[in-house]
PDB file of N, CA and C in Angstrom:
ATOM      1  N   UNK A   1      27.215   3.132   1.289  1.00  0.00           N
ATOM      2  CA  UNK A   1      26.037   3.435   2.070  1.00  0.00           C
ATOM      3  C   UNK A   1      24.859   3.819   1.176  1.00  0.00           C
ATOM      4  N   UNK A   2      24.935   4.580   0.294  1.00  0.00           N
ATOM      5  CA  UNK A   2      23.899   5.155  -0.807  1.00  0.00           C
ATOM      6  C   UNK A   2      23.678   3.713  -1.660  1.00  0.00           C
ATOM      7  N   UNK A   3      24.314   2.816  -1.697  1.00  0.00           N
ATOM      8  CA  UNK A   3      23.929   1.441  -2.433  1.00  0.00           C
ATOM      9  C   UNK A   3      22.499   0.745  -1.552  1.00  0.00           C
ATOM     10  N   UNK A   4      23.060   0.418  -0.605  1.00  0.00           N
ATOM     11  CA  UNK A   4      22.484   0.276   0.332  1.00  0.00           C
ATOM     12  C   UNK A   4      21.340   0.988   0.458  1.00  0.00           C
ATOM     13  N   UNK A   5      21.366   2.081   1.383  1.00  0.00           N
ATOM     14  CA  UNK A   5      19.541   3.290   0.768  1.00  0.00           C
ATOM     15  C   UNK A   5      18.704   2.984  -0.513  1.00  0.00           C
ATOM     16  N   UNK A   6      19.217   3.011  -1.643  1.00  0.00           N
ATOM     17  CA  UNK A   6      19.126   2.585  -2.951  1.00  0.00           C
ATOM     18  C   UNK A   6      18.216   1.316  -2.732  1.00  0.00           C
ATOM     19  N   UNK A   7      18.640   0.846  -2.807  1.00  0.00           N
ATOM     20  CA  UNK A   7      18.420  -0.961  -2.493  1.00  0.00           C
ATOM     21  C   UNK A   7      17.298  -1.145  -1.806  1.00  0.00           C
ATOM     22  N   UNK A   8      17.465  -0.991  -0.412  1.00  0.00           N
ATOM     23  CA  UNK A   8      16.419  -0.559   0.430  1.00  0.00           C
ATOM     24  C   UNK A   8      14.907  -0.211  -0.180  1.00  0.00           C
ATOM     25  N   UNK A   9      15.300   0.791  -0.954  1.00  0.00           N
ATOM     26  CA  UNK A   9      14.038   2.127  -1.335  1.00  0.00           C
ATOM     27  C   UNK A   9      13.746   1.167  -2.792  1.00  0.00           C
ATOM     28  N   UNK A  10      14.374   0.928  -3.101  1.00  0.00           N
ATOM     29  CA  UNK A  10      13.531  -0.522  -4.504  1.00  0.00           C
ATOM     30  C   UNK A  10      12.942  -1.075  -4.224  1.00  0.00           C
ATOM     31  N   UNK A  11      13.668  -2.234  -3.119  1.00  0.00           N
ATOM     32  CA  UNK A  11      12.852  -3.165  -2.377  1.00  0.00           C
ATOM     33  C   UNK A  11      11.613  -2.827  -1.740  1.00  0.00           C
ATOM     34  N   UNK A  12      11.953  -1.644  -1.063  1.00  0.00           N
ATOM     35  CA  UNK A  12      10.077  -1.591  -0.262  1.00  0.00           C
ATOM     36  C   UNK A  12       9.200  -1.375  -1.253  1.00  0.00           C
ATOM     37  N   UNK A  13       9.157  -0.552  -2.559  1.00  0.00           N
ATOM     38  CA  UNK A  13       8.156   0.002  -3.630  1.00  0.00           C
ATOM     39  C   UNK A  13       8.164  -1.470  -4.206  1.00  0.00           C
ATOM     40  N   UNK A  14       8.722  -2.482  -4.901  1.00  0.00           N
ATOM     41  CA  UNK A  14       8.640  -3.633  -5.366  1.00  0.00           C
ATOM     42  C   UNK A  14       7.668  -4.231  -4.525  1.00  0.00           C
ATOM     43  N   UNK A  15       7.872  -4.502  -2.901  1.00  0.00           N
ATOM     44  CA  UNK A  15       6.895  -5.109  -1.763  1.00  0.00           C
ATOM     45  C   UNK A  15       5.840  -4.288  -1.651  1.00  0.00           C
ATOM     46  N   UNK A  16       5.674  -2.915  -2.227  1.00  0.00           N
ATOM     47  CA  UNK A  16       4.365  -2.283  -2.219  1.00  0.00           C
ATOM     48  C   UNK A  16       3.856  -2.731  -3.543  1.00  0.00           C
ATOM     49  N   UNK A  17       4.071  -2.893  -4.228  1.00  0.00           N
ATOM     50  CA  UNK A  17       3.806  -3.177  -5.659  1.00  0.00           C
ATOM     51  C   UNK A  17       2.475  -4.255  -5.501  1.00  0.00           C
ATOM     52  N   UNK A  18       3.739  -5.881  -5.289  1.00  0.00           N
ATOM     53  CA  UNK A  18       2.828  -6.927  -4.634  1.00  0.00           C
ATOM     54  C   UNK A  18       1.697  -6.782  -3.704  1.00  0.00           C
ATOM     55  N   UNK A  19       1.836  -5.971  -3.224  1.00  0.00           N
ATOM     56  CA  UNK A  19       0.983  -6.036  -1.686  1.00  0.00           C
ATOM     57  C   UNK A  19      -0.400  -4.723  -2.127  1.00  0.00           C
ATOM     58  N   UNK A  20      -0.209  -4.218  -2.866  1.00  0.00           N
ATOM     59  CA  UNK A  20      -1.259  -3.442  -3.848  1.00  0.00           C
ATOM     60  C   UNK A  20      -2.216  -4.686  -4.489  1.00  0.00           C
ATOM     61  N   UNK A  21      -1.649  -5.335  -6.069  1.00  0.00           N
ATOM     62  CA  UNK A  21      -1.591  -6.131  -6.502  1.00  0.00           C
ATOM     63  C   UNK A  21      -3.071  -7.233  -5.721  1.00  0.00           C
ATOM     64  N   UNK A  22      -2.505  -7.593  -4.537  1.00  0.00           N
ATOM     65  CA  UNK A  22      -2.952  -8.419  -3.767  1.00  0.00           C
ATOM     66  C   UNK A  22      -3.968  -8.166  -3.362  1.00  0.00           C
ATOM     67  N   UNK A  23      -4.236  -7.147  -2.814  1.00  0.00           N
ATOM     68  CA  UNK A  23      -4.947  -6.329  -1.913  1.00  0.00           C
ATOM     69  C   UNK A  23      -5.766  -5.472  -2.389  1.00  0.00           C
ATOM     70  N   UNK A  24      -6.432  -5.132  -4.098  1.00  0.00           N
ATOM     71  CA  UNK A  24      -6.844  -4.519  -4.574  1.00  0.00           C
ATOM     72  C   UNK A  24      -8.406  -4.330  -4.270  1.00  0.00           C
ATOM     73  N   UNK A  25      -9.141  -5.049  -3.855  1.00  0.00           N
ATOM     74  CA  UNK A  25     -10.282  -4.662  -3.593  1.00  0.00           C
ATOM     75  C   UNK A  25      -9.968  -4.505  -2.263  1.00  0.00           C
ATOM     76  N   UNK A  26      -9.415  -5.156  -1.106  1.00  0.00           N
ATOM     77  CA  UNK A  26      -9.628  -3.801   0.112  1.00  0.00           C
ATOM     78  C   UNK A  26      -9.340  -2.906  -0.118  1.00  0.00           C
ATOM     79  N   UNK A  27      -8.213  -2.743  -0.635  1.00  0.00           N
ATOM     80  CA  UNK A  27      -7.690  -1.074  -0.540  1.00  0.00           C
ATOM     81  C   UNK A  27      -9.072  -0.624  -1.260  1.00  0.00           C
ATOM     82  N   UNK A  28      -9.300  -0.734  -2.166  1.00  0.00           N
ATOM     83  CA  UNK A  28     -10.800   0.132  -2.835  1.00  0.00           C
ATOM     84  C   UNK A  28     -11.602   0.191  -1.889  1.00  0.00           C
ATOM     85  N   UNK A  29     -12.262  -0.843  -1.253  1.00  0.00           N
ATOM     86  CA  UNK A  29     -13.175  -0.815   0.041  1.00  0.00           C
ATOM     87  C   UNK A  29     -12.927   0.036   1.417  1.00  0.00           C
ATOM     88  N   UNK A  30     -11.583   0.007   1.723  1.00  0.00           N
ATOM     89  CA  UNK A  30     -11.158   1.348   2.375  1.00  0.00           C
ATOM     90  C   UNK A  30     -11.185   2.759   2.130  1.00  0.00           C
ATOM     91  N   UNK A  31     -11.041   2.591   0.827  1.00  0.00           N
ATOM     92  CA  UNK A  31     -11.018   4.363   0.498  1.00  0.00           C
ATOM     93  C   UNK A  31     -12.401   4.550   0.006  1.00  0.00           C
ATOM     94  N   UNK A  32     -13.255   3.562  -0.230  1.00  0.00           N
ATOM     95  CA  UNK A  32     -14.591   4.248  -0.365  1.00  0.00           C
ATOM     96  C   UNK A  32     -15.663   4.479   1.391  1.00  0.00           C
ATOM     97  N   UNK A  33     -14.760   3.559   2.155  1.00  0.00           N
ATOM     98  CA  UNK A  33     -15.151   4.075   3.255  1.00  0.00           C
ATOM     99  C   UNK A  33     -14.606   5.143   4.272  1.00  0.00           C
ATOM    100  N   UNK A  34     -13.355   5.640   3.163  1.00  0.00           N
ATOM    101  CA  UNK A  34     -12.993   6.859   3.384  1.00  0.00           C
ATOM    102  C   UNK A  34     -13.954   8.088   3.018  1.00  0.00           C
ATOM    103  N   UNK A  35     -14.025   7.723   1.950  1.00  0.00           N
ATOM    104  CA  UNK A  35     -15.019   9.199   1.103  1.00  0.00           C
ATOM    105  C   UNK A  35     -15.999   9.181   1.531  1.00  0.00           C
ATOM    106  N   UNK A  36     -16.850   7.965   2.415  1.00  0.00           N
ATOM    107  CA  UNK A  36     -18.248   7.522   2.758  1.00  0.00           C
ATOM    108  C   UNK A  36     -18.277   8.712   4.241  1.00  0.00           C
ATOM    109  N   UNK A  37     -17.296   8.581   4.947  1.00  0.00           N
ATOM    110  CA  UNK A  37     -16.751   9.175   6.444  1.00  0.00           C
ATOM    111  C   UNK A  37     -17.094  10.770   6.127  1.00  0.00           C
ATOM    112  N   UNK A  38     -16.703  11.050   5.059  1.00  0.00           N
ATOM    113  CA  UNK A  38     -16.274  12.505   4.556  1.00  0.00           C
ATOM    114  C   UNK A  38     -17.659  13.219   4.095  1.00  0.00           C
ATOM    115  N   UNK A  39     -18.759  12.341   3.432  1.00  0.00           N
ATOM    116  CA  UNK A  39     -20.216  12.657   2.876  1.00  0.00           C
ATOM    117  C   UNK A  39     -19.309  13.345   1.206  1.00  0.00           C
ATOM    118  N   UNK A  40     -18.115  12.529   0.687  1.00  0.00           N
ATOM    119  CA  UNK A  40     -17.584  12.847  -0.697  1.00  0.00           C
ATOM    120  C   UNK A  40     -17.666  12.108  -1.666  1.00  0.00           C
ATOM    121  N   UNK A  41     -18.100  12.475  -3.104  1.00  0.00           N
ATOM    122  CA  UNK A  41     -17.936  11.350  -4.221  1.00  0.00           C
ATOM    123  C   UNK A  41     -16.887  11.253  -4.198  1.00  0.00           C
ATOM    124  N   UNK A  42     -17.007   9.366  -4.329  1.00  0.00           N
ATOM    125  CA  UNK A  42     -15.381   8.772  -4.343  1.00  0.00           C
ATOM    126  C   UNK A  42     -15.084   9.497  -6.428  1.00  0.00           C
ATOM    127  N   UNK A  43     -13.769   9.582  -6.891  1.00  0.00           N
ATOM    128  CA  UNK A  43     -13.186  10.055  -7.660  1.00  0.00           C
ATOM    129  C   UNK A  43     -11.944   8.883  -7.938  1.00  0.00           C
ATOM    130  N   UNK A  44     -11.555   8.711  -8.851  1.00  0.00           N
ATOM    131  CA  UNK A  44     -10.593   8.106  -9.871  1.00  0.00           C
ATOM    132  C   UNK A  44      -9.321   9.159  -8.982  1.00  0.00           C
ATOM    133  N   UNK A  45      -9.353  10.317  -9.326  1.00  0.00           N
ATOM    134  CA  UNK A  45      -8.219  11.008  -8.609  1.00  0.00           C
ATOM    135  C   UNK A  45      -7.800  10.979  -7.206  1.00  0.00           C
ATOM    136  N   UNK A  46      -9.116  11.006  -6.256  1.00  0.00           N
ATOM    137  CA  UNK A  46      -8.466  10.764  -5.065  1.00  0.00           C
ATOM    138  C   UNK A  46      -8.389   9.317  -4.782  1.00  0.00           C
ATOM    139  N   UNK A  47      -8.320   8.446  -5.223  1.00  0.00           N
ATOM    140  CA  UNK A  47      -7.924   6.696  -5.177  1.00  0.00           C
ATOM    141  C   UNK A  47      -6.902   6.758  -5.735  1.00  0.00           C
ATOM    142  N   UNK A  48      -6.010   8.074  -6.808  1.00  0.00           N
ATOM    143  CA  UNK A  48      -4.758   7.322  -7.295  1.00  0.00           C
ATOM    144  C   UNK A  48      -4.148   8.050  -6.295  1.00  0.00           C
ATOM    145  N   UNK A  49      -4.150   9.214  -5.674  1.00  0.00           N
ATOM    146  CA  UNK A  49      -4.014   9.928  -4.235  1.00  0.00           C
ATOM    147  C   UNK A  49      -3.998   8.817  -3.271  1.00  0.00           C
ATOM    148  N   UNK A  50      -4.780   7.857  -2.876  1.00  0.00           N
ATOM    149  CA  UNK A  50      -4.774   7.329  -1.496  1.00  0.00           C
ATOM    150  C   UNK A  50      -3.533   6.094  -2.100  1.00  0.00           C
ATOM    151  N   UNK A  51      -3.577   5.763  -3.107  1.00  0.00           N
ATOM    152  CA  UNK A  51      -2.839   5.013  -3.667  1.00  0.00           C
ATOM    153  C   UNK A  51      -0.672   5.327  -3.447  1.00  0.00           C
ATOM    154  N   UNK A  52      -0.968   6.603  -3.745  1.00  0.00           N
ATOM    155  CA  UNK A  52       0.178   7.067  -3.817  1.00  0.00           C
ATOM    156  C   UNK A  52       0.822   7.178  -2.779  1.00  0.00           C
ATOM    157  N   UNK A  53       0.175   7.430  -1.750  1.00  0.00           N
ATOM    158  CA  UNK A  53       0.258   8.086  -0.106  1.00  0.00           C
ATOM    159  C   UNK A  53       0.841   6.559   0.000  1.00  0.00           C
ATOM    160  N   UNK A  54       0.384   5.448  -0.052  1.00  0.00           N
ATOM    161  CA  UNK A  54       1.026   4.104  -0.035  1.00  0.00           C
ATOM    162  C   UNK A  54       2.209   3.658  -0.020  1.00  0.00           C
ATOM    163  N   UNK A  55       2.455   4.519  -1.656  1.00  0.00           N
ATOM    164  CA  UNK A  55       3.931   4.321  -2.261  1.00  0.00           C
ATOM    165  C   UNK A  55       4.899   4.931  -1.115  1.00  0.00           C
ATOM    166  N   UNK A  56       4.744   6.476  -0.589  1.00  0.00           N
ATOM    167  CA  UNK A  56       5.530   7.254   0.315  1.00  0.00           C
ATOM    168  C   UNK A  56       5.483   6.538   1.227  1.00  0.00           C
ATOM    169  N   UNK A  57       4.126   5.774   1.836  1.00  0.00           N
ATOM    170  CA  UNK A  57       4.514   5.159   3.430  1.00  0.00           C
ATOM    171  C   UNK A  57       5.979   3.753   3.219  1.00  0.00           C
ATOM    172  N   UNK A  58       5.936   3.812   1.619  1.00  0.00           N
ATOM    173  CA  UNK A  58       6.348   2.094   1.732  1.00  0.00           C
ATOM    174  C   UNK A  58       7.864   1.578   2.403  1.00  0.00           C
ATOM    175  N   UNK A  59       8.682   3.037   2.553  1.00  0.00           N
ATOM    176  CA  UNK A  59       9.725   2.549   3.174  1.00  0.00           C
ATOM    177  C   UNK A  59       9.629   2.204   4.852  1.00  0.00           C
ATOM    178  N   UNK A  60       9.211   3.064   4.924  1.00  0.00           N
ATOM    179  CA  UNK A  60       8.515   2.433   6.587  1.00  0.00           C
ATOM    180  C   UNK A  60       7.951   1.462   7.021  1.00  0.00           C
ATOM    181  N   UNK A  61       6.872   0.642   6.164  1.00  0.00           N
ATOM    182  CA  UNK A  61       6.182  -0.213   6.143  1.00  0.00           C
ATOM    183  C   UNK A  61       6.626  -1.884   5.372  1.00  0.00           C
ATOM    184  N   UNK A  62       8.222  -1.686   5.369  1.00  0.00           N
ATOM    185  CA  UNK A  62       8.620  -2.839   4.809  1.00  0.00           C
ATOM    186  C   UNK A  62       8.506  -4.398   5.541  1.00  0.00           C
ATOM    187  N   UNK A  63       8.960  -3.609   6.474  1.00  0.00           N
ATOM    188  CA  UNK A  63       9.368  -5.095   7.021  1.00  0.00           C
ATOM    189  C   UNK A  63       8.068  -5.381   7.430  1.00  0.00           C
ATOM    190  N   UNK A  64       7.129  -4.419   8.081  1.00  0.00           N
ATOM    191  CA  UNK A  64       5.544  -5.501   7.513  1.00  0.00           C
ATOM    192  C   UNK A  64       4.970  -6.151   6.780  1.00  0.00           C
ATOM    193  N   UNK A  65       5.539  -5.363   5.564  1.00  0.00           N
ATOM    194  CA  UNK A  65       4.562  -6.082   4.182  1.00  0.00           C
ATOM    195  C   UNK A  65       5.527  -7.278   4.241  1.00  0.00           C
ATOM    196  N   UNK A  66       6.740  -7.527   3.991  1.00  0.00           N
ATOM    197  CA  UNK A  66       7.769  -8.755   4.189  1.00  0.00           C
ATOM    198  C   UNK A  66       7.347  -9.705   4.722  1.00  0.00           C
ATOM    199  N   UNK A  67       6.997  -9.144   6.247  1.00  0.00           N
ATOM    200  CA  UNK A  67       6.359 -10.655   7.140  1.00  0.00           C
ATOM    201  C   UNK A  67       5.187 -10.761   6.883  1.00  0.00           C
ATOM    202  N   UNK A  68       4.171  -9.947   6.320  1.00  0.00           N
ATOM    203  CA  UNK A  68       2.579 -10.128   5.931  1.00  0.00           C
ATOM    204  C   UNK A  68       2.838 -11.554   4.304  1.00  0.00           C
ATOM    205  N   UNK A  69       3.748 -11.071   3.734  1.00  0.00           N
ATOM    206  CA  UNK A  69       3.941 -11.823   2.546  1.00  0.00           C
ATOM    207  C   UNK A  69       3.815 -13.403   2.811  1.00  0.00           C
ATOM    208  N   UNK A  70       5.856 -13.443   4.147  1.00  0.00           N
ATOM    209  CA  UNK A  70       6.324 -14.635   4.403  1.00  0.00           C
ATOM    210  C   UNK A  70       4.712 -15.138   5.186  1.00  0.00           C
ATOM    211  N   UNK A  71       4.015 -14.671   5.954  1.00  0.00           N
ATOM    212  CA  UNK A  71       2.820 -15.200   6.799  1.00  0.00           C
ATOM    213  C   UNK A  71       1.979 -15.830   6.389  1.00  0.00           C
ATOM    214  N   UNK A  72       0.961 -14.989   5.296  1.00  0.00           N
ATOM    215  CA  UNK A  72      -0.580 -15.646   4.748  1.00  0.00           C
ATOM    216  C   UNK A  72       0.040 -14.572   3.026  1.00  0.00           C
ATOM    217  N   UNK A  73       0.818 -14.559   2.796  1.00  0.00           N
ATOM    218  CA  UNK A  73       0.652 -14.838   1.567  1.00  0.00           C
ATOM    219  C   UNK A  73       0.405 -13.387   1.122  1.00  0.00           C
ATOM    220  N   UNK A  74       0.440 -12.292   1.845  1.00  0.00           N
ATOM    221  CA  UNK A  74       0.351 -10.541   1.865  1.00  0.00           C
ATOM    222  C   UNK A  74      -1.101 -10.080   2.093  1.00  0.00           C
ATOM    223  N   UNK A  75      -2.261 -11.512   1.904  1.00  0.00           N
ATOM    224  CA  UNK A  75      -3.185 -10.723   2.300  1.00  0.00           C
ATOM    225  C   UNK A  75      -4.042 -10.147   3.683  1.00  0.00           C
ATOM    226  N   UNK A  76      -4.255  -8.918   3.487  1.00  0.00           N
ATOM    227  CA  UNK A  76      -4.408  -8.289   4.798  1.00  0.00           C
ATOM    228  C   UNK A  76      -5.580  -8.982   5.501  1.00  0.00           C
ATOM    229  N   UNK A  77      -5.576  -9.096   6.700  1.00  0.00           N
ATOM    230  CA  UNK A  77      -6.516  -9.735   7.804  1.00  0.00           C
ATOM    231  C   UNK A  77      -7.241  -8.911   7.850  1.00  0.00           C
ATOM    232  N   UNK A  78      -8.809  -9.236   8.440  1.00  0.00           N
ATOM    233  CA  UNK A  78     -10.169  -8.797   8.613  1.00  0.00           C
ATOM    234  C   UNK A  78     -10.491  -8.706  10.041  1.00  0.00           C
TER     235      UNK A  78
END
């Protein structure tokens, strides 16, 4: 069972990896219209912060990024 979990928890950070990778200027364009929301200078630190928060969502968010991949290729729709 712990092989399995294991496995699992690789695989989604590997599919976050790609799907970062891919996606690198939205994600930037999001989090500066994060800090924009807030009236905050965007920072190097809180982008490796919004970045990270990513990594933690990524087991949850697998089997999306999976079918976002198999679909158009991982990149996110507008």
């Amino acid at each position: 069972m712990l092989e399995i979990i294991t496995g699992y928890l690789v695989l989604s950070v590997i599919l976050m990896i790609i799907f970062i990778e891919i996606n690198k200027e939205q994600l930037y364009e999001q989090y500066l219209e994060i800090e924009e929301e807030y009236s905050r200078k965007p920072s190097n630190k809180w982008f490796n912060f919004y970045i990270f928060t990513h990594f933690l969502k990524a087991p949850m968010l697998c089997p999306m990024i999976f079918l976002l991949i198999l679909g158009n290729g991982g990149k996110l729709l507008k």
